[in-house]
Protein backbone atom coordinates (compact mmCIF):
# COMPACT_ATOMS: atom_id res chain seq x y z
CA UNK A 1 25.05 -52.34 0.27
CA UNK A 2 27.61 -51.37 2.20
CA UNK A 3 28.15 -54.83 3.48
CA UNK A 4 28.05 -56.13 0.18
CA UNK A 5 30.98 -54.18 -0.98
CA UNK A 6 33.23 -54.69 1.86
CA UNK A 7 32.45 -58.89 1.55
CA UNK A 8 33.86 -58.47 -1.83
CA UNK A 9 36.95 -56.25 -1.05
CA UNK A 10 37.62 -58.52 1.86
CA UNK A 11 37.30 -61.57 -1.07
CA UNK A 12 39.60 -59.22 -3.47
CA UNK A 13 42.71 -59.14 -0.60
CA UNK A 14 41.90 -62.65 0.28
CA UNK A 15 42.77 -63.77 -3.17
CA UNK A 16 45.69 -61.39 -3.85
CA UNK A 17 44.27 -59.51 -6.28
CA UNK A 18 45.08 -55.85 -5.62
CA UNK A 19 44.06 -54.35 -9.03
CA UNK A 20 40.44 -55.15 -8.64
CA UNK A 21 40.71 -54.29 -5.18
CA UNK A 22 41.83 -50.92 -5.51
CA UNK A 23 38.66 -50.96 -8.38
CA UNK A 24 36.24 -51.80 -6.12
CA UNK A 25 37.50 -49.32 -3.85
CA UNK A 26 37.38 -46.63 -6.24
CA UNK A 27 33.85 -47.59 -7.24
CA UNK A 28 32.39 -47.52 -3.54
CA UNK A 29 33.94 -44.33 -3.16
CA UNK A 30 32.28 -42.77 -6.76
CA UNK A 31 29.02 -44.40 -5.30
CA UNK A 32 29.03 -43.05 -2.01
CA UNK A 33 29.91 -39.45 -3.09
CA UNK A 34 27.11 -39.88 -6.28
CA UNK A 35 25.03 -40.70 -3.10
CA UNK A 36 25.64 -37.40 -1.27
CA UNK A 37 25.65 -35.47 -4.04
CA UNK A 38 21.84 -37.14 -4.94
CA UNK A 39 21.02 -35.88 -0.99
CA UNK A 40 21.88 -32.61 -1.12
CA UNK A 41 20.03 -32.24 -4.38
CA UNK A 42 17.16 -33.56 -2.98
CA UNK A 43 17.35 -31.67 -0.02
CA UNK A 44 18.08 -28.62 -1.97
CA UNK A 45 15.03 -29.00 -4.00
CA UNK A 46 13.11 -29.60 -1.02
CA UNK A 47 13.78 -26.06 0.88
CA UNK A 48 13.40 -24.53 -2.69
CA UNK A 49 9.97 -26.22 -3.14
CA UNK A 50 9.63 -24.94 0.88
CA UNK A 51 10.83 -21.24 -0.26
CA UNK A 52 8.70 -21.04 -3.50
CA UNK A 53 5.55 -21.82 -1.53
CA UNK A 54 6.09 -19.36 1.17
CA UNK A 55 7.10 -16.71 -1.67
CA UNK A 56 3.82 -17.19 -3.47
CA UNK A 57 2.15 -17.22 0.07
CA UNK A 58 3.39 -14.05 0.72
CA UNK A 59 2.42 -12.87 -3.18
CA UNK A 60 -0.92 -13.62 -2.93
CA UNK A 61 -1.60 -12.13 0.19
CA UNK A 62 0.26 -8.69 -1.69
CA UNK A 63 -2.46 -9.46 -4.57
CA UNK A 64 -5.35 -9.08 -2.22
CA UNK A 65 -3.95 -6.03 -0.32
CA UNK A 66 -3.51 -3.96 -3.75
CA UNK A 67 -6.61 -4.72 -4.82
CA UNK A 68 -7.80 -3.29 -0.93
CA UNK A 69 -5.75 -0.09 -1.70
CA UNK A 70 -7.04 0.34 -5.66
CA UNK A 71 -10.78 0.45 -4.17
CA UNK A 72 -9.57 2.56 -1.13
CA UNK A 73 -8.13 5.13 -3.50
CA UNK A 74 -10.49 4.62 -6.44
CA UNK A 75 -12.81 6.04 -3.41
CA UNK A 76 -10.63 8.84 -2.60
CA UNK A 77 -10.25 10.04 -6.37
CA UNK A 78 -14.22 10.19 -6.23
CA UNK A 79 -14.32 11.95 -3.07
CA UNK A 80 -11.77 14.40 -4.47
CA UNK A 81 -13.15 15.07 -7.92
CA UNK A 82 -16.85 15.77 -5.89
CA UNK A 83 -15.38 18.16 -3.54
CA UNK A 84 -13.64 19.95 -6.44
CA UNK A 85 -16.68 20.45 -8.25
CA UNK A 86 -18.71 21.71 -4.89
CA UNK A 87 -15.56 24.30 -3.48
CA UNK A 88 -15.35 25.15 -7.60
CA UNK A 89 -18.78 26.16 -7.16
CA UNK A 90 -18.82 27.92 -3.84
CA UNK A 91 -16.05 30.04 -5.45
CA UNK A 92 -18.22 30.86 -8.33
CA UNK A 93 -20.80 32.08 -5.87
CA UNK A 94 -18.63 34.37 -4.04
CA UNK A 95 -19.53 36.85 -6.99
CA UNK A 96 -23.30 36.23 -7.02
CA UNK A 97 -24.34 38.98 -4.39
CA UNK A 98 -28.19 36.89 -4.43
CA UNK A 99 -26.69 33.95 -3.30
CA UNK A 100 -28.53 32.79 0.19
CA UNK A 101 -26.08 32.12 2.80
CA UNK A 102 -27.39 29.48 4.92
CA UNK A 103 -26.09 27.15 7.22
CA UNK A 104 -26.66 24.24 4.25
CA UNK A 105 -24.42 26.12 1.95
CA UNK A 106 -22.01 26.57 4.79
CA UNK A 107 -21.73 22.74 5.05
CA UNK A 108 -21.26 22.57 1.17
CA UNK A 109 -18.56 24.86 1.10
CA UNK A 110 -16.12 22.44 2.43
CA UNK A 111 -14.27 23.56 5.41
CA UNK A 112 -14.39 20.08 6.73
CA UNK A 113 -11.23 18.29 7.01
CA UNK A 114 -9.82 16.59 3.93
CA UNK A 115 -10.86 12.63 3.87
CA UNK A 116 -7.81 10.92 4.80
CA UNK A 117 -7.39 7.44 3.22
CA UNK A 118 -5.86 4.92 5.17
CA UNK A 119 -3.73 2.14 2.90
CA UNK A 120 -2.87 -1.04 4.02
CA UNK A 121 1.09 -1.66 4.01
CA UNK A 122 1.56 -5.04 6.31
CA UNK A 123 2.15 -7.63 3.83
CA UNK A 124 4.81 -5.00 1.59
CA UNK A 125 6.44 -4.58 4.97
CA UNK A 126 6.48 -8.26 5.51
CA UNK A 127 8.26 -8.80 2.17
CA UNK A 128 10.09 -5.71 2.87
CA UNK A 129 11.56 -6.79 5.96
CA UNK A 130 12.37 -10.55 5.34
CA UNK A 131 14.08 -12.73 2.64
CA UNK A 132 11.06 -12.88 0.45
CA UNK A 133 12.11 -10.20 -1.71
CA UNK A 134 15.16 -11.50 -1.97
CA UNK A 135 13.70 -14.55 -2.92
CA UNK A 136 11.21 -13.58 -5.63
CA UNK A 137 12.84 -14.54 -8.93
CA UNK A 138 10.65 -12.16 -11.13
CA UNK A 139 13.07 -8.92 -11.48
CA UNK A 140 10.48 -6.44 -12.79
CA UNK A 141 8.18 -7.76 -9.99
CA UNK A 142 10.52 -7.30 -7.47
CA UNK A 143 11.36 -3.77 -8.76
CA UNK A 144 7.72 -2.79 -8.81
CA UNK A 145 7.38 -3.99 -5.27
CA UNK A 146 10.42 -2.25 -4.10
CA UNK A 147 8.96 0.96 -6.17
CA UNK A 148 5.39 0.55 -4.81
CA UNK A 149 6.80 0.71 -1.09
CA UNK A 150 8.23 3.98 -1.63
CA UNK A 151 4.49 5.28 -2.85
CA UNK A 152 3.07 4.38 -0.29
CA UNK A 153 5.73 6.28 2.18
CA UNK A 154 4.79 8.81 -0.68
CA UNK A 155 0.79 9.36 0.28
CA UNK A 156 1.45 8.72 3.64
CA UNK A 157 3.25 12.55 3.53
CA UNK A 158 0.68 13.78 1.14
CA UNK A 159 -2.38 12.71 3.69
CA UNK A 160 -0.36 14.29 6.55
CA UNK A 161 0.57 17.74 4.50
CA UNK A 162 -2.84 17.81 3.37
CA UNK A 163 -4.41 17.60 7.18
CA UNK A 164 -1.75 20.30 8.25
CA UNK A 165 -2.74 22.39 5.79
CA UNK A 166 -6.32 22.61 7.02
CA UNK A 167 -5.02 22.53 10.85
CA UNK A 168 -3.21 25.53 9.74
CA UNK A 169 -5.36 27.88 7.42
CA UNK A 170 -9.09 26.51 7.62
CA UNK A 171 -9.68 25.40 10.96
CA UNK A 172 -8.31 28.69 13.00
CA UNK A 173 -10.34 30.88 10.12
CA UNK A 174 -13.24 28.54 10.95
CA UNK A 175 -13.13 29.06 14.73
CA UNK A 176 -12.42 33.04 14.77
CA UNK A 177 -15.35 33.77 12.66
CA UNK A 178 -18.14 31.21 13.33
CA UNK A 179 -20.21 30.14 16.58
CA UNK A 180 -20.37 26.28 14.96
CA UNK A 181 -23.15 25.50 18.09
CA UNK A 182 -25.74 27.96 15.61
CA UNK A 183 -24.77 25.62 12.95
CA UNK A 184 -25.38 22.72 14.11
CA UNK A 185 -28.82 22.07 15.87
CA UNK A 186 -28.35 18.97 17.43
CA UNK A 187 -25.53 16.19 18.36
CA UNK A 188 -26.32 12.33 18.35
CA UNK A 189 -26.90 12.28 21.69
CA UNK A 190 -27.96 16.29 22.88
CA UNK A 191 -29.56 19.27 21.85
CA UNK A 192 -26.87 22.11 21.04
CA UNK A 193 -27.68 25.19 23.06
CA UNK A 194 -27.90 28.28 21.51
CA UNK A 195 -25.43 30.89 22.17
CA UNK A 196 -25.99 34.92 22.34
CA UNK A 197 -22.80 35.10 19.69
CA UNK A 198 -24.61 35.21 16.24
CA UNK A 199 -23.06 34.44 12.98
CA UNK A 200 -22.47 36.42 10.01
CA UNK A 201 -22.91 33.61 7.13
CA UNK A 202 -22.43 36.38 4.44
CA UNK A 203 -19.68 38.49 5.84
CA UNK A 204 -18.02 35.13 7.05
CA UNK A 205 -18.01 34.36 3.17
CA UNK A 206 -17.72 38.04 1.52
CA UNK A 207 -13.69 38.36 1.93
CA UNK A 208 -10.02 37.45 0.59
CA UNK A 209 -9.57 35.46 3.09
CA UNK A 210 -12.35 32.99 2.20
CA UNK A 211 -11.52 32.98 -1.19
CA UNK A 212 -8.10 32.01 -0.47
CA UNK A 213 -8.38 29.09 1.59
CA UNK A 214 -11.48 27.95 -1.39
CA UNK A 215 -8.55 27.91 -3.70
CA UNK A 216 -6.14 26.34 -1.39
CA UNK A 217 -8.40 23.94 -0.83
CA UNK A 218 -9.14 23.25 -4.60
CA UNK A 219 -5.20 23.51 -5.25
CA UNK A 220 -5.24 20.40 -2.35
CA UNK A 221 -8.06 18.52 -3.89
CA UNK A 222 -6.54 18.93 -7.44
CA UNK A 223 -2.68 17.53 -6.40
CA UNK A 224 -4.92 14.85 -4.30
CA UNK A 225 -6.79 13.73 -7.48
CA UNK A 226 -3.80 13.58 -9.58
CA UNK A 227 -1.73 11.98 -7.31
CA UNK A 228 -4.57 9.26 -6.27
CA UNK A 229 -4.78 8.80 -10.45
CA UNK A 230 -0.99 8.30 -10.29
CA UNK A 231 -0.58 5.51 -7.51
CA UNK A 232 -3.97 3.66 -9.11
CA UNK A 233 -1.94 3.36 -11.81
CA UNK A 234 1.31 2.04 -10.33
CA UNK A 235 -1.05 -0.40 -8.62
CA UNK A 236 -2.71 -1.68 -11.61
CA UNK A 237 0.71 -2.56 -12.90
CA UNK A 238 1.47 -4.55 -10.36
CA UNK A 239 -1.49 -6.24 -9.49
CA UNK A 240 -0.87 -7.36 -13.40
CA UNK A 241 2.37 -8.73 -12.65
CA UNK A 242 0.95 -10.43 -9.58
CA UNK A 243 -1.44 -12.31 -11.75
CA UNK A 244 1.04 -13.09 -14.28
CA UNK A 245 3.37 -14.51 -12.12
CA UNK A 246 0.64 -16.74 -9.86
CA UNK A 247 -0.56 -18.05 -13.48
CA UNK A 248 3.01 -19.11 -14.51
CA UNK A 249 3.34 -21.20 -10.98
């Protein structure tokens, strides 16, 4: 084309006739730059198409890790609500003098460790840390992404408060006033000796002391259950606009 042009420029000069010359010109030059401007579109559209399939790469893999977390915590609100109702119900008990302390009711009084549930985070921190948040055109999504990271920073401290909290009132109440190798006959792989140091199941439970760390616990449970409700929630709303948005592409 190129070629072509120049032969006819060449032709132009040849027979003195500068006008269409400088036409000609003007024309190859309009061509060439409509050329490069038809490249660069091209090749702009190209790393967009490139970009818009990594974003929704990246979005799907967020779609399957909230619905991970959703049954994770819809797990933990159960576990919550059950242990409310059984440390409730110890409670009760503490009044009913013809209760039978045993080492069954022991276990159902709760003095276990809260159940810590683990979410997954990779893929927010992924989007988090690279240019595919930037690149996600949906605003609201984006915002709900950006709001979603925080909650999860959120129930990281709540797990972690909650485990101190039983580290620092149950466990050392626990240890001072119970020989746990009486309660417990028998490990998966040995027999638990029995110690001379016998346990007091009904003193153990007859005090303030109890009672408080029952209602600490329940006061745990409770912001656990609400909180859980709370980030199911959040998640829900975004798993929504996750759909929404893989539909429209």
């Amino acid at each position: 084309m190129i070629k072509f042009f120049r032969h006819i420029r060449k032709s132009l000069l040849m027979e003195n006739k500068t006008g269409k010359y400088f036409k000609y010109a003007i024309g190859e030059i309009v061509l060439v730059i409509i050329g490069i401007l038809i490249a660069l579109q091209i090749n702009n559209w190209n790393e967009n198409r490139k970009t818009n399939i990594k974003v929704g790469t990246y979005l799907f893999a967020l779609s399957e890790e909230v619905n991970n977390n959703i049954e994770r915590l819809e797990r933990t609100k159960t576990y919550a609500q059950n242990n409310l109702k059984k440390t409730l119900g110890v409670l009760e008990d503490l009044n009913d003098d013809s209760k039978n302390i045993d080492s069954d009711y022991m276990y159902n009084s709760r003095l276990n460790p809260i159940y810590k549930t683990e979410l997954e985070s990779s893929v927010f921190q992924d989007i988090l840390n690279s240019d595919i948040l930037g690149n996600i055109n949906d605003n609201k999504l984006r915002g709900k992404i950006l709001k979603i990271s925080v909650l999860l920073e959120e129930y990281d401290r709540l797990n972690d408060n909650s485990q101190e909290s039983w580290k620092e009132y149950m466990l050392p109440y626990f240890q001072q006033h119970l020989n746990v190798t009486n309660l417990w006959d028998s490990l998966s792989v040995v027999k638990m000796p029995k110690l001379k140091f016998k346990n007091n199941l009904k003193a153990f439970v007859n005090n303030k002391e109890f009672a408080n760390i029952l209602a600490l616990r329940m006061r745990m449970l409770a912001n656990i259950n609400n909180r859980t409700t709370e980030y199911i929630s959040q998640l829900k709303e975004l798993k929504e606009s996750l759909n929404k948005n893989q539909s429209h592409d």
